[in-house]
C-alpha atoms as a PDB file:
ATOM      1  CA  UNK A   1      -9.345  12.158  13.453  1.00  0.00           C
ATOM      2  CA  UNK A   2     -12.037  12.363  10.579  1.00  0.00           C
ATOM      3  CA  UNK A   3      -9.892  12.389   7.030  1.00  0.00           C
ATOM      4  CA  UNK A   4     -12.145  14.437   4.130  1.00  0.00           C
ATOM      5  CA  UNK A   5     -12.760  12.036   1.218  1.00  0.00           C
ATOM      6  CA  UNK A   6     -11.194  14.939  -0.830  1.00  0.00           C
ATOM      7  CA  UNK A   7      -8.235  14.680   1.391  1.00  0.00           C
ATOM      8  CA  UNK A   8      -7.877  10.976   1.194  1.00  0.00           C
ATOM      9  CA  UNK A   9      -8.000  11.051  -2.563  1.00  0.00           C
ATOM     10  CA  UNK A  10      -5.307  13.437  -3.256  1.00  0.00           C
ATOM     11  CA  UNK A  11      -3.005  10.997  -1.349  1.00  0.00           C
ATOM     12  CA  UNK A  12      -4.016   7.617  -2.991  1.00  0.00           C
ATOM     13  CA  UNK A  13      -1.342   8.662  -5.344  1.00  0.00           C
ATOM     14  CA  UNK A  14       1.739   6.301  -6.226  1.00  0.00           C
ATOM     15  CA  UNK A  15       4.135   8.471  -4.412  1.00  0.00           C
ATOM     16  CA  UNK A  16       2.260   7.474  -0.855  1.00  0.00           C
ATOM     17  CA  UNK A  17       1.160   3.962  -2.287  1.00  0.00           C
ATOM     18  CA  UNK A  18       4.620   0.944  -0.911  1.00  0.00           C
ATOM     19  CA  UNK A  19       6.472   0.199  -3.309  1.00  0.00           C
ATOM     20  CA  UNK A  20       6.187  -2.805  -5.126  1.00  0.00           C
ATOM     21  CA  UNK A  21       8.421  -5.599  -7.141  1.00  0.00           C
ATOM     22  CA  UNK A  22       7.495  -8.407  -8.796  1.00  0.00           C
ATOM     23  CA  UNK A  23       9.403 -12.025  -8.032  1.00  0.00           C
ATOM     24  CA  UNK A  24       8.936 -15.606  -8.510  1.00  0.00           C
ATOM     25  CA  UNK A  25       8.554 -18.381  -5.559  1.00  0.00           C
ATOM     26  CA  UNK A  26      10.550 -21.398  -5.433  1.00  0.00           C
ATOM     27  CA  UNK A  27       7.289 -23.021  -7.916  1.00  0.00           C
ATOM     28  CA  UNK A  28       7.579 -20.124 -10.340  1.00  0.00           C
ATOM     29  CA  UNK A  29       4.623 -18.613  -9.033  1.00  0.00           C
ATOM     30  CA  UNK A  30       4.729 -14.705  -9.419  1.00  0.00           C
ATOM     31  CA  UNK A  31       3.849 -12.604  -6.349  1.00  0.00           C
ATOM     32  CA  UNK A  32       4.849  -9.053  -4.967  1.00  0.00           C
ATOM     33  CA  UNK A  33       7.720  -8.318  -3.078  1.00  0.00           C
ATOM     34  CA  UNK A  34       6.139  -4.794  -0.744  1.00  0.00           C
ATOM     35  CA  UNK A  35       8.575  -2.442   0.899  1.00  0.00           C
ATOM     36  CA  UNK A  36       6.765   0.014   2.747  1.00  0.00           C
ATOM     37  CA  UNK A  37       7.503   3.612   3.657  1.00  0.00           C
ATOM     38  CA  UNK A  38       9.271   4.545   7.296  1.00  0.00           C
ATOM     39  CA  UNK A  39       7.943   8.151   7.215  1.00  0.00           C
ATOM     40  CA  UNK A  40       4.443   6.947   6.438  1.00  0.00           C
ATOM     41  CA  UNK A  41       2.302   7.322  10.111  1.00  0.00           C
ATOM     42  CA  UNK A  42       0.465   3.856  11.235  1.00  0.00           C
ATOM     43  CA  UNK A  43      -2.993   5.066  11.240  1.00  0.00           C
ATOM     44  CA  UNK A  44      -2.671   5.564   7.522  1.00  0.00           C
ATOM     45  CA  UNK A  45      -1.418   2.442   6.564  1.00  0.00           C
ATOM     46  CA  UNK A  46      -3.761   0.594   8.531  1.00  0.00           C
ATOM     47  CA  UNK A  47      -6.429   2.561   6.468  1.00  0.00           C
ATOM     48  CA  UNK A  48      -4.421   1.643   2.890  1.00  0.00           C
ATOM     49  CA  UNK A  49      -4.480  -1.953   4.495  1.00  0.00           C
ATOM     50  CA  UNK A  50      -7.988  -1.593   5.338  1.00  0.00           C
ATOM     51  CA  UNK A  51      -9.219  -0.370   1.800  1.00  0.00           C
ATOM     52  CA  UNK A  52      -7.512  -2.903  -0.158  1.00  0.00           C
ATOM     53  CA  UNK A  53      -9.178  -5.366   1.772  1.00  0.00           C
ATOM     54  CA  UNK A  54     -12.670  -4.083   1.086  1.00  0.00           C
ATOM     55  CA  UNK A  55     -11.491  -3.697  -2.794  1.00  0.00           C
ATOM     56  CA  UNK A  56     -10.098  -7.471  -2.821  1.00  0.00           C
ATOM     57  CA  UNK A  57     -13.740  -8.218  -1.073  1.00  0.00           C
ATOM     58  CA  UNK A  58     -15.988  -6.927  -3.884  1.00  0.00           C
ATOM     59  CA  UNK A  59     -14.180  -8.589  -6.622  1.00  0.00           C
ATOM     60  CA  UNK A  60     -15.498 -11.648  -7.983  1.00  0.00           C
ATOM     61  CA  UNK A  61     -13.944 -14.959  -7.169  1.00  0.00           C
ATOM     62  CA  UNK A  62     -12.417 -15.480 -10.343  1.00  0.00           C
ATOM     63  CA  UNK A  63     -10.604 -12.123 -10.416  1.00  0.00           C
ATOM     64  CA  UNK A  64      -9.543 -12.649  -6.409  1.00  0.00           C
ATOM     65  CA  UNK A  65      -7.925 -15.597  -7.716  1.00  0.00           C
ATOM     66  CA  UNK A  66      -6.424 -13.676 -10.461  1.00  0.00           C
ATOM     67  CA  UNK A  67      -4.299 -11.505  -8.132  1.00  0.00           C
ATOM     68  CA  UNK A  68      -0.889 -11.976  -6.951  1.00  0.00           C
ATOM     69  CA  UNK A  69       0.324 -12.836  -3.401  1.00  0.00           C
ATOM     70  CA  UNK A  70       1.837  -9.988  -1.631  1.00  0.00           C
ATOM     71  CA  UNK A  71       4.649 -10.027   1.050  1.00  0.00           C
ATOM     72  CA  UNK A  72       5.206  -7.363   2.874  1.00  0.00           C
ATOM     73  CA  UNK A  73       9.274  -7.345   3.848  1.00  0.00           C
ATOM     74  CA  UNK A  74      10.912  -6.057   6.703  1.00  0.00           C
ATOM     75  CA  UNK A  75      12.956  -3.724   4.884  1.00  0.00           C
ATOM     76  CA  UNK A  76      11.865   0.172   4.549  1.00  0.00           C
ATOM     77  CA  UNK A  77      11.778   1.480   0.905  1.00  0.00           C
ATOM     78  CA  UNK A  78      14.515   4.057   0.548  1.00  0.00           C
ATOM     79  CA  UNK A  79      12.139   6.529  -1.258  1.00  0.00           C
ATOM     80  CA  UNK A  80      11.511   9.626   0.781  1.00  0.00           C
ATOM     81  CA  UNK A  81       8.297  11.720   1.234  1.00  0.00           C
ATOM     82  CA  UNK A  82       6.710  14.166  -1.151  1.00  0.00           C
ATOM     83  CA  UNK A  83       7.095  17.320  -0.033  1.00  0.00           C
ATOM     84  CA  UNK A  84       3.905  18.624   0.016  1.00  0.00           C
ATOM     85  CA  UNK A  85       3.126  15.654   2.166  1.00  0.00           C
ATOM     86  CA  UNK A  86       0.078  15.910   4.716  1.00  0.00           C
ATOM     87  CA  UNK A  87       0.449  15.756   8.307  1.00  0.00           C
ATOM     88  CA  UNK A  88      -1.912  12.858   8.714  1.00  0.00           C
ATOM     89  CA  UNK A  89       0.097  10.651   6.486  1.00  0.00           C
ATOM     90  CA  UNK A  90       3.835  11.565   7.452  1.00  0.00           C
ATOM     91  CA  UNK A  91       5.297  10.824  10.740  1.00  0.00           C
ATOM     92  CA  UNK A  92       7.015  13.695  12.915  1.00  0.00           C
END
């Protein structure tokens, strides 16, 4: 299924974006703590997945270093979808 790039922007929003939380390793090193979204379809995470890896690609190596770890946990966020939430993104 071809996604517009119009489409594809309107949902690069924070309410389709995991959520996020900041914690600290047993070092004290700071990293992400990613809950991601039940209702959100496979396909369209892969592509998130897939984007952020490009981004993380082009950056320089000083400011790849500069990012922090992220782990993805097993738990769902509890956060529902938006309602006017596209059919490509949301799961039936």
């Amino acid at each position: 299924m071809a996604i517009s790039r119009e489409k594809l922007l309107k949902v690069m929003e924070p309410e389709y974006l995991s959520e996020e939380e900041s914690d600290l390793d047993e070092i004290g090193n700071s990293f992400f703590k990613v809950r991601r979204f039940r209702w959100q379809r496979d396909t369209f995470r892969e592509l998130k997945d897939h984007l952020e890896e490009v981004h993380r690609d082009q950056l320089t190596p000083q400011h790849q270093g500069q990012l922090k770890k992220r782990e993805v946990m097993e738990r769902f966020s509890s956060r529902g979808a938006p309602e006017d939430c596209p059919k490509f993104v949301r799961r039936k």
